[in-house]
Each structure stands twice: as C-alpha cells, then as structure tokens.
N, C-alpha and C. Protein backbone atom coordinates (compact mmCIF):
# COMPACT_ATOMS: atom_id res chain seq x y z
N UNK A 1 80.44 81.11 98.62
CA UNK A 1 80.10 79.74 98.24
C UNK A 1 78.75 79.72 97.53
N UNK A 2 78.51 78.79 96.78
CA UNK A 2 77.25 78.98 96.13
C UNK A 2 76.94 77.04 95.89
N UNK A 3 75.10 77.37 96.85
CA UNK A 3 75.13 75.87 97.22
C UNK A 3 74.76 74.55 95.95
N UNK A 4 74.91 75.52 94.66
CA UNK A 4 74.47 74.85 93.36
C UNK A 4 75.99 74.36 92.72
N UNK A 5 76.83 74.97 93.04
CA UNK A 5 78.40 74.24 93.30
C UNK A 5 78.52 75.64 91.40
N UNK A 6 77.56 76.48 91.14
CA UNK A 6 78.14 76.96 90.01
C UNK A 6 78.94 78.05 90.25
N UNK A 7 79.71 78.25 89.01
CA UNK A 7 80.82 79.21 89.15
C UNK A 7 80.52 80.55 89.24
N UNK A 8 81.12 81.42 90.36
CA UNK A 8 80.97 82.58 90.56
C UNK A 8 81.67 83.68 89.80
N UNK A 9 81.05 84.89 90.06
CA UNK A 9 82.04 86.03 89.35
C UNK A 9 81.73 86.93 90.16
N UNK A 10 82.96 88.04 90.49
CA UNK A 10 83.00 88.61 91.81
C UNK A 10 83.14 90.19 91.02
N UNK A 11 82.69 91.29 91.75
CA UNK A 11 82.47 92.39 91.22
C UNK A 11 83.19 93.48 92.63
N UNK A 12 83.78 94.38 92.66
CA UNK A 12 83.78 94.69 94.33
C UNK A 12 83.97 96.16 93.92
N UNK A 13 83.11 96.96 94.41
CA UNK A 13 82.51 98.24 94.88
C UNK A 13 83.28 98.87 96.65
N UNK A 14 82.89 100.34 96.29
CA UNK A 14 83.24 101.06 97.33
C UNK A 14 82.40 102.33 97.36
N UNK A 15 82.28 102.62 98.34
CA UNK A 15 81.11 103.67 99.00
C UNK A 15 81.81 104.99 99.05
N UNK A 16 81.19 106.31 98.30
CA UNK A 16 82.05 107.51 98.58
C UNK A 16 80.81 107.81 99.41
N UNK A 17 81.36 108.61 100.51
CA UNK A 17 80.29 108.71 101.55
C UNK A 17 79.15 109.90 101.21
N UNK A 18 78.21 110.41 102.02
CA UNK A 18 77.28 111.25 101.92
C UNK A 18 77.99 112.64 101.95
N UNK A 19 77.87 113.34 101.21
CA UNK A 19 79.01 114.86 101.30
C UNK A 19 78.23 116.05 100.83
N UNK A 20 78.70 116.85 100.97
CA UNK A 20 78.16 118.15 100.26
C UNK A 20 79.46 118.80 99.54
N UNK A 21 78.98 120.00 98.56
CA UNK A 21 79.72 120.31 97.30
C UNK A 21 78.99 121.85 97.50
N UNK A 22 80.13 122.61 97.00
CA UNK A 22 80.11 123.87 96.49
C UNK A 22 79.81 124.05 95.00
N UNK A 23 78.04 124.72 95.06
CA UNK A 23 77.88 125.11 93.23
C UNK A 23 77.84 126.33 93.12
N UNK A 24 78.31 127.38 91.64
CA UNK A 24 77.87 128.40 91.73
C UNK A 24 76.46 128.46 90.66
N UNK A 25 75.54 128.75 91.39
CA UNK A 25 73.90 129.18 91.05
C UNK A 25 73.45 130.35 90.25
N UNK A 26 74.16 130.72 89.02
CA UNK A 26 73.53 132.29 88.68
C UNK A 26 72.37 132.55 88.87
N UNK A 27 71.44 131.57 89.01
CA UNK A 27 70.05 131.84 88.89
C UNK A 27 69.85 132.61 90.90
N UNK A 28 71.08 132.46 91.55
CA UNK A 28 70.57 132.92 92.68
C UNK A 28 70.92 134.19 93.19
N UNK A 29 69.80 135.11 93.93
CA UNK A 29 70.48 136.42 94.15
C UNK A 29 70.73 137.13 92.98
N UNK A 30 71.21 138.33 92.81
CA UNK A 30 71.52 139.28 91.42
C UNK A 30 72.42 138.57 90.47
N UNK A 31 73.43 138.19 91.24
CA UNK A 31 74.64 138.45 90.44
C UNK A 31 75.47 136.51 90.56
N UNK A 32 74.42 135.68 91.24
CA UNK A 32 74.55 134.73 90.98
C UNK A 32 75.58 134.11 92.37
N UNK A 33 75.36 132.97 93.17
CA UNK A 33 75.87 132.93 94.45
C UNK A 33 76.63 131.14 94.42
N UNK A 34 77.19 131.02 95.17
CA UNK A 34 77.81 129.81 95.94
C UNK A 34 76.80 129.37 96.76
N UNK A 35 76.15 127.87 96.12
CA UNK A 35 75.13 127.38 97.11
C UNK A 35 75.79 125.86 97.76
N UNK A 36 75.78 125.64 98.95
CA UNK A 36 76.24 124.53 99.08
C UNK A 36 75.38 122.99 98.93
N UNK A 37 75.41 121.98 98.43
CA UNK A 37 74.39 120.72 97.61
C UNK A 37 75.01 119.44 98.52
N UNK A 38 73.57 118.74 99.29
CA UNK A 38 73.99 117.61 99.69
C UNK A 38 74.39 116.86 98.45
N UNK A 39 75.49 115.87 98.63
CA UNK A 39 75.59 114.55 97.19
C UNK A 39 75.02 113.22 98.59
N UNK A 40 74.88 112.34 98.02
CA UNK A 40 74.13 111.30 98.39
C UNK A 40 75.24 110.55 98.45
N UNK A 41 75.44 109.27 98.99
CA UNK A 41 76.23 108.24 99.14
C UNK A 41 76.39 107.69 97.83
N UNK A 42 77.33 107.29 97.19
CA UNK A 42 77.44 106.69 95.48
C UNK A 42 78.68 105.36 95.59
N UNK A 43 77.63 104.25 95.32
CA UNK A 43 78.98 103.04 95.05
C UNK A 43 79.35 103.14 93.54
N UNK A 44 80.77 103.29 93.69
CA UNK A 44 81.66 103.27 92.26
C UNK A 44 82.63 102.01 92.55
N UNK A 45 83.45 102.14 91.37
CA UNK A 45 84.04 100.52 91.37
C UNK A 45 85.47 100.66 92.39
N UNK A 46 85.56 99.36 92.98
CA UNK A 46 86.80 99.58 93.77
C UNK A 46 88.21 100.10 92.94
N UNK A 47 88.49 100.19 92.01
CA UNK A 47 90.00 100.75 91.38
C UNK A 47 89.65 102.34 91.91
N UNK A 48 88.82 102.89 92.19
CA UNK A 48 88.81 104.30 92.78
C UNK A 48 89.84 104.24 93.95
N UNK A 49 90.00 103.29 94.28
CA UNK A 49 90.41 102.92 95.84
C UNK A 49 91.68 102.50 96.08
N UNK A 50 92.02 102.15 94.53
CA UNK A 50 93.31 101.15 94.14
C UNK A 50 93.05 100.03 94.44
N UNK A 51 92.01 99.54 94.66
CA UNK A 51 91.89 98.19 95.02
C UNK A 51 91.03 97.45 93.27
N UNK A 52 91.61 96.01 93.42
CA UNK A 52 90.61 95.16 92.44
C UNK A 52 90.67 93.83 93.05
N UNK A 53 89.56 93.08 92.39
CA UNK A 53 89.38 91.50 92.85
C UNK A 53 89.26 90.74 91.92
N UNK A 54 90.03 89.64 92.20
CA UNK A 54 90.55 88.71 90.93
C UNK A 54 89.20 87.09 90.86
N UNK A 55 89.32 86.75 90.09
CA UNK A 55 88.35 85.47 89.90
C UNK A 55 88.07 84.61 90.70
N UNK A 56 88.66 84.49 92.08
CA UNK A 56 88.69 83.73 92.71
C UNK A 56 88.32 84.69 93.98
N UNK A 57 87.87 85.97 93.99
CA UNK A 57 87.44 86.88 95.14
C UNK A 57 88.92 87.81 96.15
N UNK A 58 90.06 87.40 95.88
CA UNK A 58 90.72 87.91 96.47
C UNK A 58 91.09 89.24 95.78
N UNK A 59 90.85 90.07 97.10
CA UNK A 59 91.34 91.17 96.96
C UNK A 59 92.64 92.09 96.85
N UNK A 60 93.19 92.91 95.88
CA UNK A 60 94.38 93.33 95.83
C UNK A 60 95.02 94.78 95.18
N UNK A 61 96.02 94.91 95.84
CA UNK A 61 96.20 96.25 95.06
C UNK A 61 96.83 97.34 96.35
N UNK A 62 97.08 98.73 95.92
CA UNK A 62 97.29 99.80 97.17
C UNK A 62 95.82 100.74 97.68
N UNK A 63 95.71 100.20 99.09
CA UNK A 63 94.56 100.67 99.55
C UNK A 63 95.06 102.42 99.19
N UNK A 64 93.37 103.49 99.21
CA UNK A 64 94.03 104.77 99.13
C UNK A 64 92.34 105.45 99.75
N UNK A 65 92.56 106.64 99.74
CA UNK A 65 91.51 107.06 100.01
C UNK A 65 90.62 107.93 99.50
N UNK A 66 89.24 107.95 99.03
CA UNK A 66 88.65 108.18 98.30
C UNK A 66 88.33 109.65 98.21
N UNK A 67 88.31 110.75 96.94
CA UNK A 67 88.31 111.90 96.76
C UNK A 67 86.95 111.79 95.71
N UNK A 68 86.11 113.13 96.53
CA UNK A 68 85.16 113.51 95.42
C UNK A 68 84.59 115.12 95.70
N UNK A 69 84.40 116.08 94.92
CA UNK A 69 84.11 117.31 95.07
C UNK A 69 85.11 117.78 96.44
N UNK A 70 86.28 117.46 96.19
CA UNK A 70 87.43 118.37 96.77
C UNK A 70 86.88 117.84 98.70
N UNK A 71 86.57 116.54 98.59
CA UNK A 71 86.27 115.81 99.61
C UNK A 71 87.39 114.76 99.66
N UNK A 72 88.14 114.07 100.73
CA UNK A 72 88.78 113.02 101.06
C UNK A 72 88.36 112.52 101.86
N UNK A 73 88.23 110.55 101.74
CA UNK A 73 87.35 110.15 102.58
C UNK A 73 88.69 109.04 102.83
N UNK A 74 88.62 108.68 104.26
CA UNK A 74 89.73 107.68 104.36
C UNK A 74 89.11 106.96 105.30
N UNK A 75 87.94 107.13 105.49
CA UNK A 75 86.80 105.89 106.22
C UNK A 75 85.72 105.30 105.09
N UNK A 76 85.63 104.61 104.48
CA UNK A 76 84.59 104.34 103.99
C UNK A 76 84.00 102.72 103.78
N UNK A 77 83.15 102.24 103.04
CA UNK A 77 82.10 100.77 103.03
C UNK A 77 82.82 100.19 101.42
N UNK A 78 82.95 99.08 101.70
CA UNK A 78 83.35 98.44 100.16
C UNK A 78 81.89 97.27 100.40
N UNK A 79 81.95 96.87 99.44
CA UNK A 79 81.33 95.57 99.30
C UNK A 79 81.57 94.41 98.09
N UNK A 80 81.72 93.24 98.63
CA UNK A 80 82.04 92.57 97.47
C UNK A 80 80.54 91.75 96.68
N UNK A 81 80.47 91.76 95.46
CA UNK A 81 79.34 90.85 94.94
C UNK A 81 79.20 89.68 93.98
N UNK A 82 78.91 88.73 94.67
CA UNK A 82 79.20 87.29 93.36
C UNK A 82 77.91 86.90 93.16
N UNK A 83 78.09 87.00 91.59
CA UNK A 83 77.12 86.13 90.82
C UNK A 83 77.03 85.04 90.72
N UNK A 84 75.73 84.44 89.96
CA UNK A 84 76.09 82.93 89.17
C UNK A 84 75.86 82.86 88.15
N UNK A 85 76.10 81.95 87.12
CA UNK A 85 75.31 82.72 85.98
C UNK A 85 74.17 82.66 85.48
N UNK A 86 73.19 82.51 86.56
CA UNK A 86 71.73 82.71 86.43
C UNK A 86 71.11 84.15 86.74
N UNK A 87 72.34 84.92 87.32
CA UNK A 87 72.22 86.36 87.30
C UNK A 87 71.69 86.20 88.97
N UNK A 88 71.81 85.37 89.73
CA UNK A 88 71.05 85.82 91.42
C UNK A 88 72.44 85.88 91.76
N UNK A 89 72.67 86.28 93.04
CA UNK A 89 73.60 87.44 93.60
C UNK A 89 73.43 87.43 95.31
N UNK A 90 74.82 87.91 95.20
CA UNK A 90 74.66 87.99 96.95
C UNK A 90 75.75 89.24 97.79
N UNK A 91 75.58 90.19 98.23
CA UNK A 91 76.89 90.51 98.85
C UNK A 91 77.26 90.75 99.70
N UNK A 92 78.35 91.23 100.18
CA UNK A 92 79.20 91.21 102.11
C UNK A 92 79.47 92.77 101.93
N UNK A 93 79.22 93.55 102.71
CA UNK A 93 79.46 94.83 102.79
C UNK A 93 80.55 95.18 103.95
N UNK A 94 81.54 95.49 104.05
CA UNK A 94 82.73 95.70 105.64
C UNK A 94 82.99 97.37 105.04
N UNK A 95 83.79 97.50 106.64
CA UNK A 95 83.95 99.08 106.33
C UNK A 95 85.62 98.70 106.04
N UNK A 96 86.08 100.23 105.70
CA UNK A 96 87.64 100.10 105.02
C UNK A 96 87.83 101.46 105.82
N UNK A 97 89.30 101.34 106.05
CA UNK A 97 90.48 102.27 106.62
C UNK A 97 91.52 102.35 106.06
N UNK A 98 91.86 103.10 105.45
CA UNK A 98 92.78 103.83 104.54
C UNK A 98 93.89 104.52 105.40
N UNK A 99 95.00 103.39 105.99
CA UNK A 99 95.95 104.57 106.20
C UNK A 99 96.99 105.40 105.55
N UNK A 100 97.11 106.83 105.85
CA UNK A 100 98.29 107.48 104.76
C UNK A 100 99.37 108.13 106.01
N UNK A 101 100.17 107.44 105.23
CA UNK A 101 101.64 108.17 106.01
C UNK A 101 102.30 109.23 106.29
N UNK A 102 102.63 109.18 107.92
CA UNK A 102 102.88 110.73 107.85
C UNK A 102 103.60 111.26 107.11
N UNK A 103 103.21 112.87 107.02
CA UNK A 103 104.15 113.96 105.98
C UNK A 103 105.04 114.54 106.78
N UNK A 104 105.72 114.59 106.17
CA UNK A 104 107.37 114.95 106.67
C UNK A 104 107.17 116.82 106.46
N UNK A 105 108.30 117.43 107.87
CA UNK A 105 107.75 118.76 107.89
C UNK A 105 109.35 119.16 107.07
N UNK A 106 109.74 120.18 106.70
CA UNK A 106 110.64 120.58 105.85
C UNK A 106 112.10 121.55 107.34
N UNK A 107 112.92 121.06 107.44
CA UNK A 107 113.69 121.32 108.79
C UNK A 107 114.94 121.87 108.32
N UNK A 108 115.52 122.74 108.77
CA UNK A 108 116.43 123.60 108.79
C UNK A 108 117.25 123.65 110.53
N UNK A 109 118.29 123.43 109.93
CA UNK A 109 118.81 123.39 111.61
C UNK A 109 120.13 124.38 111.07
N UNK A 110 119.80 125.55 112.50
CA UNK A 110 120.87 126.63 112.31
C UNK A 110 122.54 125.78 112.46
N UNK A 111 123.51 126.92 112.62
CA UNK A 111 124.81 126.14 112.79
C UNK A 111 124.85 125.91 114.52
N UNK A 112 125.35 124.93 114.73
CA UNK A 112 125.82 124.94 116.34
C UNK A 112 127.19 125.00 116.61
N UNK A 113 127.83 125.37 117.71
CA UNK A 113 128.99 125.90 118.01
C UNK A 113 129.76 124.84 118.96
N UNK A 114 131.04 124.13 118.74
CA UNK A 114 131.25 123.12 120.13
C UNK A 114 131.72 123.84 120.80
N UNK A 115 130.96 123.09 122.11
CA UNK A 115 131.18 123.14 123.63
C UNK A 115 130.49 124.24 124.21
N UNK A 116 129.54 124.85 123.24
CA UNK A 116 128.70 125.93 123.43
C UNK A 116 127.05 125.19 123.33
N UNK A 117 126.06 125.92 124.54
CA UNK A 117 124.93 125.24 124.48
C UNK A 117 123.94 125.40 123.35
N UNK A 118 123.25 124.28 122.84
CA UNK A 118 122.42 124.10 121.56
C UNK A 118 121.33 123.70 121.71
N UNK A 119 120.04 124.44 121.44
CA UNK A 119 118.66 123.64 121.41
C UNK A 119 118.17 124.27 119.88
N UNK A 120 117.10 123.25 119.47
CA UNK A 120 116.42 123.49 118.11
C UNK A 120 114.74 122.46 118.54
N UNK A 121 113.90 122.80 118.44
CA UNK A 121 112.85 122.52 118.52
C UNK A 121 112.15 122.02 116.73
N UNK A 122 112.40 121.00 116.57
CA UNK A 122 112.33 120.57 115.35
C UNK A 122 110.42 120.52 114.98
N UNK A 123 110.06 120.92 114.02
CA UNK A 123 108.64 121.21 113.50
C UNK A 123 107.66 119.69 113.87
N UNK A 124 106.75 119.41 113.95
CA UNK A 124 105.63 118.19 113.61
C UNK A 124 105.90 117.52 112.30
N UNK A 125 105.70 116.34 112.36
CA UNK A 125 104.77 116.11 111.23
C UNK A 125 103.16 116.07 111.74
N UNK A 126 102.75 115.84 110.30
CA UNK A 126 101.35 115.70 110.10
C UNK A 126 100.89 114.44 109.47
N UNK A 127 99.12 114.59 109.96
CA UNK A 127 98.69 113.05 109.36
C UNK A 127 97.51 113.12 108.79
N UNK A 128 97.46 112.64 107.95
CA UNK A 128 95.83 112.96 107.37
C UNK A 128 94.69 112.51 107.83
N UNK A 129 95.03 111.20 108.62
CA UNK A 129 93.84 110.27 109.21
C UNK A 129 94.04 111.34 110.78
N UNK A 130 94.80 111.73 110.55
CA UNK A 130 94.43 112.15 112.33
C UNK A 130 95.14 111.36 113.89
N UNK A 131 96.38 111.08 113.53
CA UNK A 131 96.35 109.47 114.29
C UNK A 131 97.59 110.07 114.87
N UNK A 132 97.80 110.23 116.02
CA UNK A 132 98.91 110.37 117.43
C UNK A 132 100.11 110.20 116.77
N UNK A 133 101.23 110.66 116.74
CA UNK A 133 102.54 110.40 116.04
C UNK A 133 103.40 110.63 116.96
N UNK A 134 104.55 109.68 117.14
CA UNK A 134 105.83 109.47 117.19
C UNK A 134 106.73 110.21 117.00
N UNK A 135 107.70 110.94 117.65
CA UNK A 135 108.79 111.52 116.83
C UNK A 135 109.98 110.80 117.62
N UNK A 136 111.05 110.71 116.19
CA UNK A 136 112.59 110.18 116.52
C UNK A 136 113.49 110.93 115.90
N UNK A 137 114.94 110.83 116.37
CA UNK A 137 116.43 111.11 115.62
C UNK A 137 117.18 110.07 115.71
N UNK A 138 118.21 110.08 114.89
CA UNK A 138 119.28 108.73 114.80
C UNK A 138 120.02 109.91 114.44
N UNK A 139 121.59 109.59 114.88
CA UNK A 139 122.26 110.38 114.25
C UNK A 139 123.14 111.40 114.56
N UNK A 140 122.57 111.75 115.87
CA UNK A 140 122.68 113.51 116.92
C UNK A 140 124.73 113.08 116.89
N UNK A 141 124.73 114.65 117.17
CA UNK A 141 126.56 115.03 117.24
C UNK A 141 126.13 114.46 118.82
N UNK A 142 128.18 113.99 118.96
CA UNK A 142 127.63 113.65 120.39
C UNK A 142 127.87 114.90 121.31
N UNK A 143 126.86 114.58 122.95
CA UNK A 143 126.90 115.93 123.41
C UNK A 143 125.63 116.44 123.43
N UNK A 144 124.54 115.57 121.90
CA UNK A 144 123.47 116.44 121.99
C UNK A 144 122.76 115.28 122.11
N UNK A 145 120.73 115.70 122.69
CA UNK A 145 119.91 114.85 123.21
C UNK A 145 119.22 114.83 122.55
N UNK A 146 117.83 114.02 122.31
CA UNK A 146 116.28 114.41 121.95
C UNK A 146 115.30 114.11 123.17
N UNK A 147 114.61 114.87 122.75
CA UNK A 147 113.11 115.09 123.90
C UNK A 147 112.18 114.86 122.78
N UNK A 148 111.68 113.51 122.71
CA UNK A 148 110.81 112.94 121.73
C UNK A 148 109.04 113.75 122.07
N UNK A 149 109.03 114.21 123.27
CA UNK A 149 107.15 114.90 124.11
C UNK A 149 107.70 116.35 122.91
N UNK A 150 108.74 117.04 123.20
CA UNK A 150 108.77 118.52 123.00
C UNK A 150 109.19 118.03 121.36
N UNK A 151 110.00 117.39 121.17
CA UNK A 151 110.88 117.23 119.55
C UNK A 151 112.12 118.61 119.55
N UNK A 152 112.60 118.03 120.96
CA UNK A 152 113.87 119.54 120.96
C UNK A 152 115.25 118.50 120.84
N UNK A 153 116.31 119.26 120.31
CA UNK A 153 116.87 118.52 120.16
C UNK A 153 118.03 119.89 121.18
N UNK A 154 118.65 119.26 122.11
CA UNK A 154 119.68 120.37 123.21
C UNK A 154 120.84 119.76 123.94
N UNK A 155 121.73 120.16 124.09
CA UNK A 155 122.92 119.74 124.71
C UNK A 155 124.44 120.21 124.30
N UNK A 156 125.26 120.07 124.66
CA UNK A 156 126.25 120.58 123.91
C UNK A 156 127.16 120.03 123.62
N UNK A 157 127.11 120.21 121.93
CA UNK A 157 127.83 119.48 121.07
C UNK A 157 129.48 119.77 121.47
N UNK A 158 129.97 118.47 121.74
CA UNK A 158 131.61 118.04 121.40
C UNK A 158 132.61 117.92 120.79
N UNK A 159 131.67 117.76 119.22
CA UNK A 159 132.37 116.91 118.22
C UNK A 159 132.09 117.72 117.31
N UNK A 160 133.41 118.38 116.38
CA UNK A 160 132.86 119.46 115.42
C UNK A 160 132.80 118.16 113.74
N UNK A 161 132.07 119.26 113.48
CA UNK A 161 131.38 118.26 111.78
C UNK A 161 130.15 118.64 111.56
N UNK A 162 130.40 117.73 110.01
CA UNK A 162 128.31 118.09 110.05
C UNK A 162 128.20 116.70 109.77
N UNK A 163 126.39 116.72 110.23
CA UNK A 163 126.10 115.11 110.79
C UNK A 163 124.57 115.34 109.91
N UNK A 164 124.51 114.52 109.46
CA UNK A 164 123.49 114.28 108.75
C UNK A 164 122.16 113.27 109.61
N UNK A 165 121.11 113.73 110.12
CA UNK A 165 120.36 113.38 110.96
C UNK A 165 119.33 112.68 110.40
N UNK A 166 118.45 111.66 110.49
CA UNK A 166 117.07 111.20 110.08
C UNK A 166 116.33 111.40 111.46
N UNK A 167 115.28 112.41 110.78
CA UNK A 167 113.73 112.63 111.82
C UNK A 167 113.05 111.99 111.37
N UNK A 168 112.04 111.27 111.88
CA UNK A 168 111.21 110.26 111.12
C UNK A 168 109.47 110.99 112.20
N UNK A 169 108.80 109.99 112.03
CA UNK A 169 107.50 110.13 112.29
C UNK A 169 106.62 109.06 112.33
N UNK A 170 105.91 108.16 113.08
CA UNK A 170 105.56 107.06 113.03
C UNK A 170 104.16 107.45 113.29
N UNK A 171 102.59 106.91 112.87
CA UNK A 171 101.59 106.40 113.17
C UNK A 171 101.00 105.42 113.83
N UNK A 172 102.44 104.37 114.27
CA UNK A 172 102.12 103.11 115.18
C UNK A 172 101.89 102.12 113.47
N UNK A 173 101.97 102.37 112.35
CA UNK A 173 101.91 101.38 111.36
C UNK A 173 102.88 101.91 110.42
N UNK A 174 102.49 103.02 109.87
CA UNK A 174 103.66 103.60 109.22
C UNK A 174 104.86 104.55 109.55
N UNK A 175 105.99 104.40 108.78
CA UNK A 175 107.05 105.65 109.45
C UNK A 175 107.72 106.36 108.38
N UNK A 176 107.64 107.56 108.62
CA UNK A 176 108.01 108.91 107.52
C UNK A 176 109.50 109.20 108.34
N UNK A 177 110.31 109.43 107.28
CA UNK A 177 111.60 109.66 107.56
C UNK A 177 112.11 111.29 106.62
N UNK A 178 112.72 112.17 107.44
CA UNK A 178 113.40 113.30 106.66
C UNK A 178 114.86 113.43 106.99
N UNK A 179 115.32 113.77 106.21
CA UNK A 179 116.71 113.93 106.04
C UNK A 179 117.31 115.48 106.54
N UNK A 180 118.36 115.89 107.43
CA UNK A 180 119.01 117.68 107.50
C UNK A 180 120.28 117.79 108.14
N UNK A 181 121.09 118.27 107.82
CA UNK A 181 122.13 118.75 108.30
C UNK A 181 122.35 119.25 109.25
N UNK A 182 123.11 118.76 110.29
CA UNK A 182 123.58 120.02 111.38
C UNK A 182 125.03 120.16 111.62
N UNK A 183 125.32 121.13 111.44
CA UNK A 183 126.91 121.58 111.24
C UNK A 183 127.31 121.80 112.79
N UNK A 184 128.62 121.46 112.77
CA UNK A 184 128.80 122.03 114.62
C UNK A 184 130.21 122.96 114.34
N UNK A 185 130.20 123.68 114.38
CA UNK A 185 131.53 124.54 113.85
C UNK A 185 132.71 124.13 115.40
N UNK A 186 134.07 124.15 115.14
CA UNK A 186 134.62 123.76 115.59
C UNK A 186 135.25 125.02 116.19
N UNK A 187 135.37 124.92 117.52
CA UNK A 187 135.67 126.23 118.70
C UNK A 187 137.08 126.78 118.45
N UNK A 188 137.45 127.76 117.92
CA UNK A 188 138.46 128.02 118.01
C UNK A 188 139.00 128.86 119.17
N UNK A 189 140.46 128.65 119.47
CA UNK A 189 141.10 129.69 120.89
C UNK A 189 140.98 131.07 120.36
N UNK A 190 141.04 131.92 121.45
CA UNK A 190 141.68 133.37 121.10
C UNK A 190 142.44 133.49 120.81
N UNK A 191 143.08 134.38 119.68
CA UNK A 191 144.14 134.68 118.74
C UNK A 191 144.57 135.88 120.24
N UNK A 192 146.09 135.79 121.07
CA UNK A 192 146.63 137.14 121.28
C UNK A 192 147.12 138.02 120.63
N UNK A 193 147.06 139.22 121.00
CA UNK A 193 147.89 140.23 120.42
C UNK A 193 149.29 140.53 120.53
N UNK A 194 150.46 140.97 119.44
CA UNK A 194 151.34 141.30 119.94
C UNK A 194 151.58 142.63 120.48
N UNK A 195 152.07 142.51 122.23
CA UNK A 195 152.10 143.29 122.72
C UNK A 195 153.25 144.06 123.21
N UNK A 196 154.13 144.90 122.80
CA UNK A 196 155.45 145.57 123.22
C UNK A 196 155.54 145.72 124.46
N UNK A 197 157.29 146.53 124.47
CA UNK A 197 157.23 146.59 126.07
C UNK A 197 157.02 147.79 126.33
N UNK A 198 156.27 147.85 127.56
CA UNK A 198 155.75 149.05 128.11
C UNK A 198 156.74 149.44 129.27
N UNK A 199 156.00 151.18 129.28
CA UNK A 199 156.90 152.01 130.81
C UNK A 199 156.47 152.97 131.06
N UNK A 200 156.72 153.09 132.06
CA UNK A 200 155.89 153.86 132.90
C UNK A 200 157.11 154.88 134.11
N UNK A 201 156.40 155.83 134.54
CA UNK A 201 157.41 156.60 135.83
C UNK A 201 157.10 156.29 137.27
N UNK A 202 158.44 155.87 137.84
CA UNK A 202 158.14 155.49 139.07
C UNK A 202 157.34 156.15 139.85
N UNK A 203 155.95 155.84 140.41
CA UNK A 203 155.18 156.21 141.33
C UNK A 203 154.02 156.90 140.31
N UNK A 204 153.79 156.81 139.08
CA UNK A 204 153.15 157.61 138.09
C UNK A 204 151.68 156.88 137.81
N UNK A 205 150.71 157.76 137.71
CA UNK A 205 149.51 156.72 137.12
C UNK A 205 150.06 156.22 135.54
N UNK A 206 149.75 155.02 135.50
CA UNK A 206 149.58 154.50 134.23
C UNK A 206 148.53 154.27 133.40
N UNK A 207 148.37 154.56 132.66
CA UNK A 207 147.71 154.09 131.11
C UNK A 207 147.71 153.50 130.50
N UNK A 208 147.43 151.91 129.90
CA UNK A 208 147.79 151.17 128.73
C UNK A 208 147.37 151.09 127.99
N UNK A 209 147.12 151.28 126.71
CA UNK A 209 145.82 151.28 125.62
C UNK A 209 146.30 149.75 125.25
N UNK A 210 145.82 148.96 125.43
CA UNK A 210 146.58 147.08 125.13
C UNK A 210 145.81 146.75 123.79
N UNK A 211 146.24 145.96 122.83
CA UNK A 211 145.37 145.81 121.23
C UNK A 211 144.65 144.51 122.34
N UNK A 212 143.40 144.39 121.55
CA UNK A 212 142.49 143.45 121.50
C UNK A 212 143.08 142.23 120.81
N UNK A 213 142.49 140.95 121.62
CA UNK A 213 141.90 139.40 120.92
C UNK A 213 141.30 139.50 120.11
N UNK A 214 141.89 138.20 119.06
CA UNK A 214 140.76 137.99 118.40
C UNK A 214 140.45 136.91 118.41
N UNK A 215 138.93 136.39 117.72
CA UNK A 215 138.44 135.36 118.01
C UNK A 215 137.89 135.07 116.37
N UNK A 216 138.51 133.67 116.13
CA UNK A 216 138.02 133.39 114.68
C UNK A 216 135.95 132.91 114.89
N UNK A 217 135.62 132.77 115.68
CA UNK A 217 134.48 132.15 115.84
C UNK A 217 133.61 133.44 116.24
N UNK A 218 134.13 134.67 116.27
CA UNK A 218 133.84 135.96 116.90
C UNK A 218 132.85 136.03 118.26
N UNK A 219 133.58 135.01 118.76
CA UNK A 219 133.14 135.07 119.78
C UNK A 219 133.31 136.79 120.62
N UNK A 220 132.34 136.62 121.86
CA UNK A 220 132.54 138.25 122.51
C UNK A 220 133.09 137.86 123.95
C-alpha cells in the first residue's frame, strides 16, 4: 500500500545463498591447483526461480530451485519491492521452499511362477529436498502382498498373466509413479512317460530302469 494513494511497480528478487566454488589457480603450487572460493549471497531476478510478478504484485509461475557453481539450493529468501514513482521504495523479504518430486527408481521384476512362492524387494525412490517417502503398488497378481516399511512385494501368485503394476512414491505433497511388468508363468503338470510292460522271474531281484517326467516349467 502506499499512503500517497500513488501507483506502484513491483520488482521481485531471489537470494542464491552463500556458497563456495571450485577454481583452478595456475598461479598456485607448480603446476597450478583447485582452490576452493567463498561466493557471497547474490539477489538475481525471480525468473531464476520460475517465478514472476505481475502489476498488481501477484506472484506466479513454477516454483524451482536455484542452481549456481554446480550448487542447488531448494531453501532460499525472495523479496518483493514496490516503488512509486518518486523512486522511494519499500520491501518484504520471506523465505521460499522449493519442492521437487520424487524420482522414480528404474524396476525390473524377475518372472514369477503360480502357486510357487514370490518375493522381490522393489528399489527406493529418491528426493532431492530430503523429505521421508511413501511407497505404494496398485495392481499386484492376486496371491501377492506389499510391505510398504520393507517395499517387498511376496506371496504366491494364483493367477497366471502379466500384470502391469504402478509403484509410486509420495513426499506427503507430491507423488511419483513408475510403471513394470510382472509375468506369472502359468504351472504346468508333469508330462508322464510312456511306460511298457514289464517282467520279471518269480522270486528274482528286479531292476527297472523307468523313463523320466517331464516338466514344461522344468521344474525338479
């Protein structure tokens, strides 16, 4: 507000924080070295941030988080500043939180066998802010469970097919979803052998050499 009732113009800034940077120094040592350099705190304009502010002070755009000398900052200070056009000035400084969504881990699920027991311990995701995550499935053959503490997925599948699963990953704001296959191969019986007729001499040890089962699933 401005108590002269004149019209404002709004400017809005963001803080890359205090950091240090890797230089290489020929002037140091023989052959010239890697020195590490405090950088100082630097306000640049909010579109670093994805953010801008329109004529009327509202703010807009995709929050993101700020990169400088191979630094990512996803805590940092914005501030907004309105003029008048007598050039005096005023501004509000708040801090900003940048959340980024979890990354999805890349999952491979072997084949499973029905009516035979199945566990797979499915990978993490990850988070850049650092923030406790969630794990889920939708989807499971039936027969099989999830253990959301471990991320195992065990039980034994019933139902032969392949089932296309979503693992996801939540932050409590955002949720990352991956897509994988799990095949359940379908149990087949033992194939018998054909077996002739046998003979033997009354009261005689016997011998049978009998052909083997087979098993399409090779089973043992």
């Amino acid at each position: 507000t401005d108590a002269n009732g004149d019209s404002l113009t709004y400017a809005l800034w963001v803080e890359i924080p205090a950091h240090t940077r890797w230089v290489w120094m020929p002037q140091v040592g023989e052959n010239g070295e890697m020195v590490e350099q405090n950088v100082a705190a630097q306000w640049v304009s909010g579109s670093n941030a994805g953010l801008s502010i329109a004529s009327n002070g509202a703010i807009s755009g995709n929050l993101g988080a700020l990169s400088a000398n191979s630094n990512t900052f996803y805590t940092y200070r914005a501030k907004i500043v309105a003029s008048d056009p007598a050039g005096a000035s005023a501004e509000a400084v708040f801090n900003v939180s940048a959340n980024v969504a979890p990354s999805a881990p890349s999952v491979t699920a072997p084949l499973a066998r029905q009516h035979l027991p199945y566990s797979l311990v499915l990978p993490a995701f990850s988070d850049a802010n650092g923030d406790a995550l969630t794990h889920g499935v939708v989807n499971l053959p039936p027969g099989l469970g999830f253990n959301a503490s471990t991320r195992t997925i065990s039980g034994t599948p019933t139902v032969d097919g392949g089932w296309v699963i979503a693992y996801s990953g939540s932050d409590g704001q955002v949720l990352t979803t991956v897509y994988f296959t799990l095949t359940v191969e379908a149990n087949a019986a033992p194939v018998a052998p054909s077996v002739g007729t046998q003979s033997g001499a009354t009261g005689a040890m016997v011998y049978l050499a009998l052909p083997a089962f087979t098993d399409a699933n090779f089973d043992v």
